[in-house]
N, C-alpha and C. Protein backbone atom coordinates (compact mmCIF):
# COMPACT_ATOMS: atom_id res chain seq x y z
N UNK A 1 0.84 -1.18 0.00
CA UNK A 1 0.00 0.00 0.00
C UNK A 1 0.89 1.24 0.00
N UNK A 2 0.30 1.92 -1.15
CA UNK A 2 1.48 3.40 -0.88
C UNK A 2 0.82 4.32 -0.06
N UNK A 3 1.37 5.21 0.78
CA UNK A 3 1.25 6.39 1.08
C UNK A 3 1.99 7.67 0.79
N UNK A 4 1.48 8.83 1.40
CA UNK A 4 1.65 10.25 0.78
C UNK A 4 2.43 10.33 2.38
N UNK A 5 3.54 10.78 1.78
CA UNK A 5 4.43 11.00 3.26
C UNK A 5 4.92 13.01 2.76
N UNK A 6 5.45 13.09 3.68
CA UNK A 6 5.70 14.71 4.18
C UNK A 6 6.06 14.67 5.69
N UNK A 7 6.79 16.14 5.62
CA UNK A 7 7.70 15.86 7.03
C UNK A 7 6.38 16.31 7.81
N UNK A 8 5.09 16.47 7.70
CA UNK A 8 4.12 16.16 8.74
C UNK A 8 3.79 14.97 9.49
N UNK A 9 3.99 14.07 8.57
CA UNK A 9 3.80 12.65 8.83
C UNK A 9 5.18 11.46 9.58
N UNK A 10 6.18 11.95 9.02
CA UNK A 10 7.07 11.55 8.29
C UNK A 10 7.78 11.21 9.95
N UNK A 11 8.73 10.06 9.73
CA UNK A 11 9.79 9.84 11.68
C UNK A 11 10.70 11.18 11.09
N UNK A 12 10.27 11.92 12.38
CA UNK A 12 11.76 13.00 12.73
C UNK A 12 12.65 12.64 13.34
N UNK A 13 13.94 13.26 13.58
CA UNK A 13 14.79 13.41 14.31
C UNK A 13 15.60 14.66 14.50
N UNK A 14 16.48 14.79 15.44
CA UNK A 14 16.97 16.58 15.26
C UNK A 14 18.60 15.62 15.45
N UNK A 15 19.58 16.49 14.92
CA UNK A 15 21.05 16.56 14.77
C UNK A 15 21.73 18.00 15.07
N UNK A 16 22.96 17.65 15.80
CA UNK A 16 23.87 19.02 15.70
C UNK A 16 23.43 19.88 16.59
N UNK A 17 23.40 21.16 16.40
CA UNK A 17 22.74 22.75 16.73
C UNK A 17 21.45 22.79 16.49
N UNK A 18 20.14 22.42 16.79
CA UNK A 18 19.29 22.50 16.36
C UNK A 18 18.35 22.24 15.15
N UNK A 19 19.64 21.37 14.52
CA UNK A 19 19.01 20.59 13.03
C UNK A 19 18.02 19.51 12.99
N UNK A 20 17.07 19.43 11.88
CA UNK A 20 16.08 18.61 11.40
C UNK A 20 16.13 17.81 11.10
N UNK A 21 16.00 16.13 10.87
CA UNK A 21 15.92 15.54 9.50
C UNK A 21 14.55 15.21 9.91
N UNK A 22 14.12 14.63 8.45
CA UNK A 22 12.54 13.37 8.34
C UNK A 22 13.10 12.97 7.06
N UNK A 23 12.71 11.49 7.63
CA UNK A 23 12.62 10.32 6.49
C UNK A 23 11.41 10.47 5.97
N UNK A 24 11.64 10.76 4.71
CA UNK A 24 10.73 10.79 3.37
C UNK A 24 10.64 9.63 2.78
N UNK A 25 11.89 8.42 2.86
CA UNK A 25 11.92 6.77 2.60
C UNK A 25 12.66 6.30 3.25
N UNK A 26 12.67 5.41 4.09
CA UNK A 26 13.39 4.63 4.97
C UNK A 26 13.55 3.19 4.37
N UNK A 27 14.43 2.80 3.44
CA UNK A 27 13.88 1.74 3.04
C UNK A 27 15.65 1.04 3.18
N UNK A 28 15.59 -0.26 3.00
CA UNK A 28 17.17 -0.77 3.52
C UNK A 28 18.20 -0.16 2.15
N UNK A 29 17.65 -0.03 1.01
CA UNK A 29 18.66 0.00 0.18
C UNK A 29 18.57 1.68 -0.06
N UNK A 30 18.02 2.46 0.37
CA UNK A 30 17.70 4.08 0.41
C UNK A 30 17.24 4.82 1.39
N UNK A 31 17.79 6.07 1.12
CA UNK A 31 17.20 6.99 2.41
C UNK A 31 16.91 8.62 1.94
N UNK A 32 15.45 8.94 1.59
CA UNK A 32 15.73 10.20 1.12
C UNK A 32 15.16 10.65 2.19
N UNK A 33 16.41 11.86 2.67
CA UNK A 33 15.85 12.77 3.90
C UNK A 33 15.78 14.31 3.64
N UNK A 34 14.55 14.78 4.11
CA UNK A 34 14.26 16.56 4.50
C UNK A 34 15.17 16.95 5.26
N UNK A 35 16.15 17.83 5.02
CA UNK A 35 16.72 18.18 6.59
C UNK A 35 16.31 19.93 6.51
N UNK A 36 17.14 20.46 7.54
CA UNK A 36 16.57 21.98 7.92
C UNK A 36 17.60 22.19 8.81
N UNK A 37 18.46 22.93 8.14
CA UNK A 37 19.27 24.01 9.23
C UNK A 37 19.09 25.12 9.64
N UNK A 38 19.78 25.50 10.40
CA UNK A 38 18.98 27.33 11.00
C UNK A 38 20.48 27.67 10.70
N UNK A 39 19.66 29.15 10.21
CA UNK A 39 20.97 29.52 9.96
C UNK A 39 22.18 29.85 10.59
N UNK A 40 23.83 29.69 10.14
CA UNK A 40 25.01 29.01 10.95
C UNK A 40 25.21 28.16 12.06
N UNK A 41 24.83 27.33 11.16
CA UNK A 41 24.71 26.02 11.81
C UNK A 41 25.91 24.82 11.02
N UNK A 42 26.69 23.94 10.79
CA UNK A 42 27.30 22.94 10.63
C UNK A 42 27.07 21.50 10.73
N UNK A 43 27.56 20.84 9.86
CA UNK A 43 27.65 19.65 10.50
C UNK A 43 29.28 19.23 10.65
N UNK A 44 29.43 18.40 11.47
CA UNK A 44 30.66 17.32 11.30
C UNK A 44 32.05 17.15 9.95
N UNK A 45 32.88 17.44 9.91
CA UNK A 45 33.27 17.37 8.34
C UNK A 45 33.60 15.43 8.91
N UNK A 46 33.37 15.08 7.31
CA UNK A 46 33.32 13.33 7.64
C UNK A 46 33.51 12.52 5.72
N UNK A 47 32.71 11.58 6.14
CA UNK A 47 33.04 10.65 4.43
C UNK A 47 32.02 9.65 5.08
N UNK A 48 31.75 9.11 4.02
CA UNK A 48 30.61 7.63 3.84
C UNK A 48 32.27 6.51 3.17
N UNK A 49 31.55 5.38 3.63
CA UNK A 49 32.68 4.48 2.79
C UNK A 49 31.82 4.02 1.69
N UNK A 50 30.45 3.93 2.16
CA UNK A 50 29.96 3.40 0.40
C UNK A 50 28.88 4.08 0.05
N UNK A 51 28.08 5.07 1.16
CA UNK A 51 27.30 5.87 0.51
C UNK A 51 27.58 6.65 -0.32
N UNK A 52 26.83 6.84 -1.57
CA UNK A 52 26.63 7.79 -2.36
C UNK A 52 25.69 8.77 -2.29
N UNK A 53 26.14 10.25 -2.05
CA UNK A 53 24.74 11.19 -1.32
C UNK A 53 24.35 12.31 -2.78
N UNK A 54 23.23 12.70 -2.28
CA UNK A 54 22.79 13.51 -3.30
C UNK A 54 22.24 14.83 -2.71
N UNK A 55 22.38 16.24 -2.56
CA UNK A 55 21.95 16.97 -1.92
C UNK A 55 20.82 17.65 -2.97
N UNK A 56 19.94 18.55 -2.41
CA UNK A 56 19.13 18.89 -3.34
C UNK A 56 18.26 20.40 -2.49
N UNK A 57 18.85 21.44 -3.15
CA UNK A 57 18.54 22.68 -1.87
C UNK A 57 16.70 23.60 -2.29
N UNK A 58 16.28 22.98 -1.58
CA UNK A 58 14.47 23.64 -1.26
C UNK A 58 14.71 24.71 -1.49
N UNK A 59 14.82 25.49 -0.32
CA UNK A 59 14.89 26.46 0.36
C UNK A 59 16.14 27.10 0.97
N UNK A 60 16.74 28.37 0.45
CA UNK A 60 17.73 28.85 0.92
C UNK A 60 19.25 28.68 0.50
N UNK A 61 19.57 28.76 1.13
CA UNK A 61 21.04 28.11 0.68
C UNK A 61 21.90 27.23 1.26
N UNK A 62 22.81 26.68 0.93
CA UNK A 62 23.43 25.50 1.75
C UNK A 62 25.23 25.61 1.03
N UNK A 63 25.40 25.16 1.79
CA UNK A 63 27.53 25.33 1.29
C UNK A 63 27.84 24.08 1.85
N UNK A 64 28.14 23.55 0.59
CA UNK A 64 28.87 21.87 1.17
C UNK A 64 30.37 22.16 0.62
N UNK A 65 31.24 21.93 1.49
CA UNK A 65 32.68 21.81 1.55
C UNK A 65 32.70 20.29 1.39
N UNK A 66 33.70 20.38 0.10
CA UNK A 66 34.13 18.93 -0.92
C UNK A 66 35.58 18.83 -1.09
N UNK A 67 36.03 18.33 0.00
CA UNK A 67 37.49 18.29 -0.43
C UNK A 67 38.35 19.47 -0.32
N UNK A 68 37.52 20.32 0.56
CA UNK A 68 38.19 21.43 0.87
C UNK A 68 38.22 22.43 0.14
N UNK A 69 37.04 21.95 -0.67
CA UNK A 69 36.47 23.61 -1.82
C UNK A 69 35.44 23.74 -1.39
N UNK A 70 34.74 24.99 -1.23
CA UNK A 70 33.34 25.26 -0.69
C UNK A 70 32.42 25.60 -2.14
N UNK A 71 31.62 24.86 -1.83
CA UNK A 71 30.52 25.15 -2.94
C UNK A 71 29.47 25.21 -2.90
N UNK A 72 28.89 26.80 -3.16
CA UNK A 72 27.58 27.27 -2.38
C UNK A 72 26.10 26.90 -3.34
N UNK A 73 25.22 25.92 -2.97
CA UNK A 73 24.04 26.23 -3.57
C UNK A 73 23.01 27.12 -3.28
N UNK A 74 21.93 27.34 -4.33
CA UNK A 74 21.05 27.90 -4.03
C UNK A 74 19.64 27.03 -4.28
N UNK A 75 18.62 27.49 -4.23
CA UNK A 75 17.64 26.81 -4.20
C UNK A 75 17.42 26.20 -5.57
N UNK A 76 16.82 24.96 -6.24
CA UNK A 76 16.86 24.40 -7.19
C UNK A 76 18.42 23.84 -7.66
N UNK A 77 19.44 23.87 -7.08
CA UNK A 77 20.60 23.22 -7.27
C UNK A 77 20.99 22.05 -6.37
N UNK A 78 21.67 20.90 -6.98
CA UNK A 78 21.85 20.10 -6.15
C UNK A 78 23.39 19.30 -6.41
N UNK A 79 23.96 19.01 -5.40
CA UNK A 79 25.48 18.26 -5.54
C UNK A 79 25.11 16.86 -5.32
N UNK A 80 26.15 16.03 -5.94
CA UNK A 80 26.21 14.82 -5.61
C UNK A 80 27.79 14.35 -4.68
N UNK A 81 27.69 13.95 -3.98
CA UNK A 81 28.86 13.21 -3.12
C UNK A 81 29.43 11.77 -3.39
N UNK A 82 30.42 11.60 -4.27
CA UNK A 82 30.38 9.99 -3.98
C UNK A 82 31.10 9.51 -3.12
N UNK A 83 30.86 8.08 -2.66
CA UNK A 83 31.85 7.42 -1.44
C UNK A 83 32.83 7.77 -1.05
N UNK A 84 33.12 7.80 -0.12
CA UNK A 84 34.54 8.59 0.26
C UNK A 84 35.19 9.62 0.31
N UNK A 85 33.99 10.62 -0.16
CA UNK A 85 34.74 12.17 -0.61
C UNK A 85 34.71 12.94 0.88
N UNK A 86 35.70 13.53 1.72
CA UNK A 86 35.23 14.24 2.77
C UNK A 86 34.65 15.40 2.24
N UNK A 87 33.33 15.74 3.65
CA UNK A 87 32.66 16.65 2.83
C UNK A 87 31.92 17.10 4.71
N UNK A 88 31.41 18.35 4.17
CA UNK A 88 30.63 19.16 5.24
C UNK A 88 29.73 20.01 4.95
N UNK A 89 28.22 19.82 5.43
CA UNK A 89 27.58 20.65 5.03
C UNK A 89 27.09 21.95 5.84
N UNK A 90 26.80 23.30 5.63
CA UNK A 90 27.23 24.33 6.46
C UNK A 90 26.02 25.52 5.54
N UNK A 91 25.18 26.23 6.45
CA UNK A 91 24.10 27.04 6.60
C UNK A 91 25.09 28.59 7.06
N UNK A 92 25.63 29.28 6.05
CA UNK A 92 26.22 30.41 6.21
C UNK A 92 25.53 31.28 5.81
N UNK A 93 24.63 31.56 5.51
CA UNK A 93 23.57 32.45 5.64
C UNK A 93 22.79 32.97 6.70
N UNK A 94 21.71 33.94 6.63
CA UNK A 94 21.11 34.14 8.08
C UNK A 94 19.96 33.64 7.75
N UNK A 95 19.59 32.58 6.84
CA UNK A 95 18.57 31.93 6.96
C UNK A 95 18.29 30.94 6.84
N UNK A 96 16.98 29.96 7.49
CA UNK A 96 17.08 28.93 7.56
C UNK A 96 17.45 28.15 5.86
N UNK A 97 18.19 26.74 6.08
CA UNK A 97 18.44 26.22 5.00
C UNK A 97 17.39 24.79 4.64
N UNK A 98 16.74 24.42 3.56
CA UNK A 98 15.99 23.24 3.88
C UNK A 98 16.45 22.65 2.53
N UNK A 99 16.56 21.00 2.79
CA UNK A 99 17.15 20.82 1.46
C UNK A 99 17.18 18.63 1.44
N UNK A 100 16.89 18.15 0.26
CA UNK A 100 16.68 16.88 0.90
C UNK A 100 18.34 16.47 0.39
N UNK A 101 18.44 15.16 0.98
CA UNK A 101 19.71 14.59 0.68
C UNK A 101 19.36 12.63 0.76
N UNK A 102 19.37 12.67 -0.36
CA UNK A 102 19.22 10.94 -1.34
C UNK A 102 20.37 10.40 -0.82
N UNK A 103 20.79 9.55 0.05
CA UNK A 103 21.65 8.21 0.39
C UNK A 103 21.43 7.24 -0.23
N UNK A 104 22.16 6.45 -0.70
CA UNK A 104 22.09 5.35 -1.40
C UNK A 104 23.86 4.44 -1.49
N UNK A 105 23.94 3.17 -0.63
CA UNK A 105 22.82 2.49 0.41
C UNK A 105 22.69 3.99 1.79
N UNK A 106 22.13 3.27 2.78
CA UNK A 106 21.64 4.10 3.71
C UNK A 106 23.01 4.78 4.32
N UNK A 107 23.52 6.41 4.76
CA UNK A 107 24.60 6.65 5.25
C UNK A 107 24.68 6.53 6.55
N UNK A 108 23.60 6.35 7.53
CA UNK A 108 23.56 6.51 9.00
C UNK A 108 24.26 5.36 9.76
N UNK A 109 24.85 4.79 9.19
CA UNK A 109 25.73 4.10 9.52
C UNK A 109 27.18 3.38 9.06
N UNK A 110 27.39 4.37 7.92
CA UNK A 110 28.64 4.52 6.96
C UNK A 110 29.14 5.60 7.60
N UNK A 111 29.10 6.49 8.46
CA UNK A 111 29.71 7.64 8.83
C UNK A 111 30.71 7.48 9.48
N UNK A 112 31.85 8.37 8.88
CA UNK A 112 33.30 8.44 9.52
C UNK A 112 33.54 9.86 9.61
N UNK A 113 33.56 10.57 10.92
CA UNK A 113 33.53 11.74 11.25
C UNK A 113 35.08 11.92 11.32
N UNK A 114 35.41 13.03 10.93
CA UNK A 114 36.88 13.46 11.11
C UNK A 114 37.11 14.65 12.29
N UNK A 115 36.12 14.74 13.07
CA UNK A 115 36.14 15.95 14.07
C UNK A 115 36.01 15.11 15.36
């Protein structure tokens, strides 16, 4: 049976400084998540060993540092990450950032934090 999911519905969780996620699919071989940063806010700089991530920016803006280049999106732009790349994502704006990010397999447990 399908359903209509949205982060109304959807399992939350919060990360970091006051960050968002909701699973939009929780499924073993995928994970597309809503997240929501406030603005200057960070995450962790880190790497997946086999996730492959996909960012995708809603709302606002978002700056993912790739290897130690910063690269700022805006809304309707999206990066891809593959396995292993260190990377950090970072809300340098003064406004909130909302933006989903496609894992594939799941990263929440591929994470290797370097901080």
């Amino acid at each position: 049976m399908s359903n209509v999911v949205s982060i109304q519905n959807a399992e939350h969780y919060t990360w970091g400084a006051k960050c968002d996620g909701w699973f939009l699919l929780k499924e073993e071989n995928m994970h597309v998540i809503q997240e929501r940063m406030p603005a200057g806010t960070a995450e962790k700089r880190h790497y997946h060993k086999r996730s492959r991530q996909f960012f995708y920016v809603l709302r606002g803006e978002l700056t993912i540092e790739v290897a130690r280049e910063a690269l700022r999106m805006r809304e309707g732009e999206g990066l891809e990450i593959a396995p292993g790349a260190v990377h950090q994502a970072r809300n340098n704006s003064n406004k909130d950032a909302e933006f989903f990010v496609v894992s594939c397999p799941p990263s929440h447990d591929d994470r290797m934090n370097l901080e």
